[in-house]
PDB file of N, CA and C in Angstrom:
ATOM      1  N   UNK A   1       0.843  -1.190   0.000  1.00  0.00           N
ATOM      2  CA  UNK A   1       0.000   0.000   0.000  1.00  0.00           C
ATOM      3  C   UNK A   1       0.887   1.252   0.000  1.00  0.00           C
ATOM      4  N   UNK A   2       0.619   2.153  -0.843  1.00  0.00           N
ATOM      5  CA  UNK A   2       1.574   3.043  -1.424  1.00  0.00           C
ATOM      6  C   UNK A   2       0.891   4.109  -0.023  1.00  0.00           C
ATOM      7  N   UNK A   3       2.134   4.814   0.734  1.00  0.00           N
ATOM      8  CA  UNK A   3       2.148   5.825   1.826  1.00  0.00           C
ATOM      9  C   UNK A   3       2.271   7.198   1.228  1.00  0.00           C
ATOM     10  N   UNK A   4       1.617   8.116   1.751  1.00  0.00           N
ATOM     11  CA  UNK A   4       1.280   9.677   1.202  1.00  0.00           C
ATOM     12  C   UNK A   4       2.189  10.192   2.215  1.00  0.00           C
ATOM     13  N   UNK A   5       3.450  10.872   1.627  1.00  0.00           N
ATOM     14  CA  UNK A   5       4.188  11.783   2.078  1.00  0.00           C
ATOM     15  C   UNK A   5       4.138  13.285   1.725  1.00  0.00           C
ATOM     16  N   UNK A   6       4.607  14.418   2.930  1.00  0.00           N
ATOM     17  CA  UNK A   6       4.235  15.546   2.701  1.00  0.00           C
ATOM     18  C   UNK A   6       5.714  16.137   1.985  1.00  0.00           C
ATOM     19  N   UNK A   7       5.454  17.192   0.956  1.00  0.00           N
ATOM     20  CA  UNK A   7       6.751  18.201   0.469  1.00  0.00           C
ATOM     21  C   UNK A   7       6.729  19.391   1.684  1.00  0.00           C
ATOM     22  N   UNK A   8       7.697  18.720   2.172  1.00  0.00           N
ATOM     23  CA  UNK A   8       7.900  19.675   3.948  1.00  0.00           C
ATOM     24  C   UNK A   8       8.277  20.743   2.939  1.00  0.00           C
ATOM     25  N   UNK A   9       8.626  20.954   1.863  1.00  0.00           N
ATOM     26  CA  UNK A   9       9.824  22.497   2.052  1.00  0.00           C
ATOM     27  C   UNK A   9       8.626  23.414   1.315  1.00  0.00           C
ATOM     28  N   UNK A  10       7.352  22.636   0.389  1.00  0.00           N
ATOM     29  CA  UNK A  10       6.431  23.528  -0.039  1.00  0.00           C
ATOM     30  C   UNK A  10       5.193  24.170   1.282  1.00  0.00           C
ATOM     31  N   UNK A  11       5.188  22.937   2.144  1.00  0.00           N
ATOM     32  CA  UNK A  11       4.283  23.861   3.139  1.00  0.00           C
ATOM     33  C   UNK A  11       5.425  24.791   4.012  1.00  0.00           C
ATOM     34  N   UNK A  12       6.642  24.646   4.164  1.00  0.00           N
ATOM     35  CA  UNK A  12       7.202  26.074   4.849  1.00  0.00           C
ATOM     36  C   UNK A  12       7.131  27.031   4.123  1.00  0.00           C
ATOM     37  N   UNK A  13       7.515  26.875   2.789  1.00  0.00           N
ATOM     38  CA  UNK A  13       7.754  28.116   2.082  1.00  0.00           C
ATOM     39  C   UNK A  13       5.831  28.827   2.075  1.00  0.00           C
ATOM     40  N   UNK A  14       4.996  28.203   2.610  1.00  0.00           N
ATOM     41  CA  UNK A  14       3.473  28.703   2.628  1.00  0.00           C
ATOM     42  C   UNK A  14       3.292  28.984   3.731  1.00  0.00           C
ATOM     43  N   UNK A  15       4.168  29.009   4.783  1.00  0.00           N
ATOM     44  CA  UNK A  15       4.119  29.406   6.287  1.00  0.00           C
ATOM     45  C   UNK A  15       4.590  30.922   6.344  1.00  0.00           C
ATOM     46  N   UNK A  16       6.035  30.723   5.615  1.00  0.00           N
ATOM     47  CA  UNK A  16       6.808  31.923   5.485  1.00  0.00           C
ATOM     48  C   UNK A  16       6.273  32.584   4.539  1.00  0.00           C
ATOM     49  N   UNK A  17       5.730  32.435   3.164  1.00  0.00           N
ATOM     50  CA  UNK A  17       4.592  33.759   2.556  1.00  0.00           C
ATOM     51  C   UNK A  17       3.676  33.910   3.370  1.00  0.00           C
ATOM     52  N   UNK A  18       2.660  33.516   3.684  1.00  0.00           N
ATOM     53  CA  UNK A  18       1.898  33.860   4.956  1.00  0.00           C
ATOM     54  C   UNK A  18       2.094  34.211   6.439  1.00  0.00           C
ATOM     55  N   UNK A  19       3.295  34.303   6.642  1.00  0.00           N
ATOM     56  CA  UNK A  19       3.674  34.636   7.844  1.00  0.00           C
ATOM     57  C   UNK A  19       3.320  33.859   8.947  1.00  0.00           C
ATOM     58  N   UNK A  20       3.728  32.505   8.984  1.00  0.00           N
ATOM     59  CA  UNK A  20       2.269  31.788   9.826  1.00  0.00           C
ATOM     60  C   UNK A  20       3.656  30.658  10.842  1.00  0.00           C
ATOM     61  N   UNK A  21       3.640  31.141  11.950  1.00  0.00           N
ATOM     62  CA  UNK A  21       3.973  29.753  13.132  1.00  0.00           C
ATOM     63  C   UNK A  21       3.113  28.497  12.904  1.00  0.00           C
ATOM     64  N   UNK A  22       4.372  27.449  13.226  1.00  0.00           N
ATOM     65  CA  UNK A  22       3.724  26.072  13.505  1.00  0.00           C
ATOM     66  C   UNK A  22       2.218  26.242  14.071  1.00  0.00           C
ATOM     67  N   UNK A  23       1.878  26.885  14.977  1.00  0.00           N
ATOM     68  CA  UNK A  23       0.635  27.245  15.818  1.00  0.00           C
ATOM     69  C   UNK A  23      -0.273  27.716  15.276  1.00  0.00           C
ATOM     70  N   UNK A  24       0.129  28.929  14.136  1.00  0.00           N
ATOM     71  CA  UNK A  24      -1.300  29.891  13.505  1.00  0.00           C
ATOM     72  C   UNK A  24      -1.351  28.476  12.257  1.00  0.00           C
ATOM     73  N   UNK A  25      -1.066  27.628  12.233  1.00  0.00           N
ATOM     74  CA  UNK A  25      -0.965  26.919  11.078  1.00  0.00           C
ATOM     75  C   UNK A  25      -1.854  25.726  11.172  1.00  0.00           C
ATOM     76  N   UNK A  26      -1.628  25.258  12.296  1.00  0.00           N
ATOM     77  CA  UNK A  26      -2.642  24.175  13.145  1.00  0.00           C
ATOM     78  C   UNK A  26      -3.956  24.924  13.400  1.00  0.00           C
ATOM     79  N   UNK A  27      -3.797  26.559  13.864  1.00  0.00           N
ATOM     80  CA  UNK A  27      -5.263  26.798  13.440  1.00  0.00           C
ATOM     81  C   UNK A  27      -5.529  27.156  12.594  1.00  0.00           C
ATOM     82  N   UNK A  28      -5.168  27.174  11.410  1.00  0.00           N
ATOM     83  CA  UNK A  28      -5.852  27.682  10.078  1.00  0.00           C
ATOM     84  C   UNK A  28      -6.158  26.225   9.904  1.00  0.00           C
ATOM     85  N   UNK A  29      -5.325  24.757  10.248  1.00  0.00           N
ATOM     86  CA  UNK A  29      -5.909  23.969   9.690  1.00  0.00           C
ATOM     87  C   UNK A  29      -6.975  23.455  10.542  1.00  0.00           C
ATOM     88  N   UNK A  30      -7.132  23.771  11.676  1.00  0.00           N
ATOM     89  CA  UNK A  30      -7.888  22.780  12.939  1.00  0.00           C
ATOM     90  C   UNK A  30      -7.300  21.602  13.049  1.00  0.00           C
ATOM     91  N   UNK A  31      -5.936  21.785  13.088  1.00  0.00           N
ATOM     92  CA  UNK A  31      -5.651  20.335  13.885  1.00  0.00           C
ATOM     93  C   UNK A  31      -4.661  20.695  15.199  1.00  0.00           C
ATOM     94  N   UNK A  32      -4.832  19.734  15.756  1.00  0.00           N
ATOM     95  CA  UNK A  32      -3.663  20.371  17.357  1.00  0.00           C
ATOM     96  C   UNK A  32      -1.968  20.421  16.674  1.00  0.00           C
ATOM     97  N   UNK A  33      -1.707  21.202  17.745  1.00  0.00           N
ATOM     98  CA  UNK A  33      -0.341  21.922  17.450  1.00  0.00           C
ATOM     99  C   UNK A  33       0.707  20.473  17.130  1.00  0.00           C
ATOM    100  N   UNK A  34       0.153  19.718  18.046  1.00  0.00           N
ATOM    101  CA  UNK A  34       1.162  18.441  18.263  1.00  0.00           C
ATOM    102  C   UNK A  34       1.361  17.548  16.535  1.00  0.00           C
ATOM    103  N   UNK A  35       0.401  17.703  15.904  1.00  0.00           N
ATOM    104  CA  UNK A  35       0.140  16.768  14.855  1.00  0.00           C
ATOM    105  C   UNK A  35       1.077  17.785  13.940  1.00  0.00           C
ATOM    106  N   UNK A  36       0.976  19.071  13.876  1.00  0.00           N
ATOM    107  CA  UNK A  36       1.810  19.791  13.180  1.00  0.00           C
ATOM    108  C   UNK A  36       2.603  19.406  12.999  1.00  0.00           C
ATOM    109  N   UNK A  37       3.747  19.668  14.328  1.00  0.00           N
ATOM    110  CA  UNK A  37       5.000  19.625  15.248  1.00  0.00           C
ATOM    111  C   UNK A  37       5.784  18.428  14.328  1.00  0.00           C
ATOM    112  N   UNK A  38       4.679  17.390  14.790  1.00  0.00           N
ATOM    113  CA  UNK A  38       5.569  15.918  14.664  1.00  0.00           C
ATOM    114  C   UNK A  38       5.618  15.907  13.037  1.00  0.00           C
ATOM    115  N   UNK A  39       4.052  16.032  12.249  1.00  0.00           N
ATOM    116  CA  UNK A  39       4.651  15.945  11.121  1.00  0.00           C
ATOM    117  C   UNK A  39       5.796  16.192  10.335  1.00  0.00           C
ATOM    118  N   UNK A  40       5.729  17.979  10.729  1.00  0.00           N
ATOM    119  CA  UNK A  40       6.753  18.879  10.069  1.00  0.00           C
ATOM    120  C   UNK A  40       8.572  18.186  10.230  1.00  0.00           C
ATOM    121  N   UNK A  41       8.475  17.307  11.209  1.00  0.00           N
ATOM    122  CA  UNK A  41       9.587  16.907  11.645  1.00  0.00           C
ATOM    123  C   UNK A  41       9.805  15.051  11.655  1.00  0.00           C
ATOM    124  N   UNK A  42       8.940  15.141  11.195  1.00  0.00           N
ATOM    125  CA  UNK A  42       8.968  13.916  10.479  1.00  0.00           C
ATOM    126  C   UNK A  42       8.644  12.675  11.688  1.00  0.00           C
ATOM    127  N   UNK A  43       8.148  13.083  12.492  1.00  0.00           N
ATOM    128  CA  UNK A  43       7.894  11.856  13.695  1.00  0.00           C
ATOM    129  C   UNK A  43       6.346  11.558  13.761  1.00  0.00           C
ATOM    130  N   UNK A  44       5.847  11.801  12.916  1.00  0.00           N
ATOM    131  CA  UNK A  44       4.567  10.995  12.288  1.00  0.00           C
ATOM    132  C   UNK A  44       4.435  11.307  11.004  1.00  0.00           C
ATOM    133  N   UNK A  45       3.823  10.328  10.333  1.00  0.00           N
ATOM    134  CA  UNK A  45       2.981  10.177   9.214  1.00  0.00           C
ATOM    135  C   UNK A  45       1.950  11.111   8.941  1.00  0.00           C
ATOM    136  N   UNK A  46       1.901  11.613   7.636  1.00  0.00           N
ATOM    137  CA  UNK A  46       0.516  12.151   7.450  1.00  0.00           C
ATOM    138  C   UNK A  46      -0.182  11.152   7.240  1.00  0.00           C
ATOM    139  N   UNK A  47      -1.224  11.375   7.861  1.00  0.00           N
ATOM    140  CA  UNK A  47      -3.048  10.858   7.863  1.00  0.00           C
ATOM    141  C   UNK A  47      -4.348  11.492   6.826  1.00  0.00           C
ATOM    142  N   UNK A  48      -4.999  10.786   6.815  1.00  0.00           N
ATOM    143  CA  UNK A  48      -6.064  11.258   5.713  1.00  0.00           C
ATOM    144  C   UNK A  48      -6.594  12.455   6.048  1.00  0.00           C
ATOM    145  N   UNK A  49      -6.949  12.628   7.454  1.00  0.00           N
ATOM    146  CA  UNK A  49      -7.301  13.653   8.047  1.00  0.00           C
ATOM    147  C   UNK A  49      -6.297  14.838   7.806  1.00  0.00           C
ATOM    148  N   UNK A  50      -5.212  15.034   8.156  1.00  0.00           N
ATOM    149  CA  UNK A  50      -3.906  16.190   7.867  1.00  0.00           C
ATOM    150  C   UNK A  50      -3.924  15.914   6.280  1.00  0.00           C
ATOM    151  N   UNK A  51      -3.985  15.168   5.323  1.00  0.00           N
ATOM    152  CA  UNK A  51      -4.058  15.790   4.210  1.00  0.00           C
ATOM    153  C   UNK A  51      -5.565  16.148   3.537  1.00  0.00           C
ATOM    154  N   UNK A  52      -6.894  15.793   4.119  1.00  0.00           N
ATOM    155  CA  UNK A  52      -7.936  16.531   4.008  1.00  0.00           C
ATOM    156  C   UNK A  52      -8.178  18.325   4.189  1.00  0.00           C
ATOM    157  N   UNK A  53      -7.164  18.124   5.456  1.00  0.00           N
ATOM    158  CA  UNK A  53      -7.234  19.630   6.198  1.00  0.00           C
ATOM    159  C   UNK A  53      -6.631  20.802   5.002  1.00  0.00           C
ATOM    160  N   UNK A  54      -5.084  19.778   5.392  1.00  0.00           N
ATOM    161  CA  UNK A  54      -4.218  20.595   3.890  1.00  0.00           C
ATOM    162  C   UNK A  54      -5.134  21.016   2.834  1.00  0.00           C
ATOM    163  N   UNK A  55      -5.645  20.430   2.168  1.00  0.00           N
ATOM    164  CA  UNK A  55      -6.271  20.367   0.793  1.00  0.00           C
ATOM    165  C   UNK A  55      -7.362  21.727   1.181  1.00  0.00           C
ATOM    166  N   UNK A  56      -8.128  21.579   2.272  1.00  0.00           N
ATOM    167  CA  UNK A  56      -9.542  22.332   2.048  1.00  0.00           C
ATOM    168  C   UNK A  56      -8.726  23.360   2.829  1.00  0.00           C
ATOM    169  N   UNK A  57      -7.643  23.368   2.912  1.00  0.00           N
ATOM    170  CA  UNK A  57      -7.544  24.688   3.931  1.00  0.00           C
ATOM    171  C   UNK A  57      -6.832  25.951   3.335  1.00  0.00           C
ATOM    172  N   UNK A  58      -5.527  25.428   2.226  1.00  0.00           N
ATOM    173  CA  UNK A  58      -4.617  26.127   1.636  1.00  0.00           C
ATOM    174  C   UNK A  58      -4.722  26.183   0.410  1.00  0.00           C
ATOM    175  N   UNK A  59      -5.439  25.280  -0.456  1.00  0.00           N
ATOM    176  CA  UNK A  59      -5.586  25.627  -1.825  1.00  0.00           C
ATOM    177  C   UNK A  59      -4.553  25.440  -3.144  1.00  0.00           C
ATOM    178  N   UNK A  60      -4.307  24.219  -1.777  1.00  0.00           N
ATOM    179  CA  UNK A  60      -2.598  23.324  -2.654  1.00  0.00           C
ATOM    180  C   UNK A  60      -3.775  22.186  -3.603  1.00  0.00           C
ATOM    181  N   UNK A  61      -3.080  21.180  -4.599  1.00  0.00           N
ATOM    182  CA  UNK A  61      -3.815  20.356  -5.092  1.00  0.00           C
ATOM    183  C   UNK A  61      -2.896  19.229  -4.462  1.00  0.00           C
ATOM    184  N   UNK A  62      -3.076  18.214  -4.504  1.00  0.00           N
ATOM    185  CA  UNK A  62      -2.767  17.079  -3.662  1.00  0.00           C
ATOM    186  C   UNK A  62      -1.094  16.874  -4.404  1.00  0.00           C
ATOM    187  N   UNK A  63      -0.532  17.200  -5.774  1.00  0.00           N
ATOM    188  CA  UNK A  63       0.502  16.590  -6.310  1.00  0.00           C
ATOM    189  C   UNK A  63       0.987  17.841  -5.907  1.00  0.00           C
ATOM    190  N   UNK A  64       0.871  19.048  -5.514  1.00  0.00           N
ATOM    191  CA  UNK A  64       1.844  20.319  -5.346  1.00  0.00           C
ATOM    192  C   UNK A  64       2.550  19.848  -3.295  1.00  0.00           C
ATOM    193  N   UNK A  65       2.064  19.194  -3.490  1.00  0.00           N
ATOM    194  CA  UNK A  65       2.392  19.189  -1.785  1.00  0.00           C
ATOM    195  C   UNK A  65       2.455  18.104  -0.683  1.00  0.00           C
ATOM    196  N   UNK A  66       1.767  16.913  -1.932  1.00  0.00           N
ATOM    197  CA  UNK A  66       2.220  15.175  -1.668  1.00  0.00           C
ATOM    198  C   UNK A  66       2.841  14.412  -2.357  1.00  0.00           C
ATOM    199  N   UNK A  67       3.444  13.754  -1.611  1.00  0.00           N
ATOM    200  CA  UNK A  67       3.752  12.758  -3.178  1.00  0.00           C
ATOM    201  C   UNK A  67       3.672  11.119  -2.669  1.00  0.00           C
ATOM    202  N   UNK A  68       3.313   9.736  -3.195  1.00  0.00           N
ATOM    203  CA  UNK A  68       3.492   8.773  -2.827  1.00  0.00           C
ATOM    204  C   UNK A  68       4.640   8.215  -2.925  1.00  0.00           C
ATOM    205  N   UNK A  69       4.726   6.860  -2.633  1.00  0.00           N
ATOM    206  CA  UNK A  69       6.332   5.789  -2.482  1.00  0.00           C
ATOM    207  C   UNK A  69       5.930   4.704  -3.672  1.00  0.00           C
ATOM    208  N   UNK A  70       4.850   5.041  -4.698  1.00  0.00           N
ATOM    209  CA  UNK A  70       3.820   3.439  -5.150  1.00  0.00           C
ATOM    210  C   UNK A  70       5.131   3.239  -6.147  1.00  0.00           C
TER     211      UNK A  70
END
């Protein structure tokens, strides 16, 4: 089963045009700070949920900002 990984360096560079902390970022997406944290740093997996959020929240399309392992 092919795993959905995030392009860490396209959501910073959307932190830093938006001016946005790990924190204002978790609330623009509604998810807790912690799920951020770990993602951004690679100590969890994105979930369907964190890339649902992504998608409806920032106005990325799923290939600008995921990519699989298939």
């Amino acid at each position: 089963m092919a795993r959905i990984h995030l392009k860490k360096e396209v959501l910073e560079k959307y932190m830093k045009k938006n001016d946005l902390s790990e924190q204002d970022l978790a609330t623009e997406l509604d998810l807790d700070y912690t799920t951020v944290y770990r993602v951004l740093r690679g100590q969890r997996n994105v979930g369907p949920k964190f890339v649902a959020k992504v998608l409806t929240n920032t106005g990325f399309e799923f290939e600008d900002i995921f990519f699989t392992n298939d």
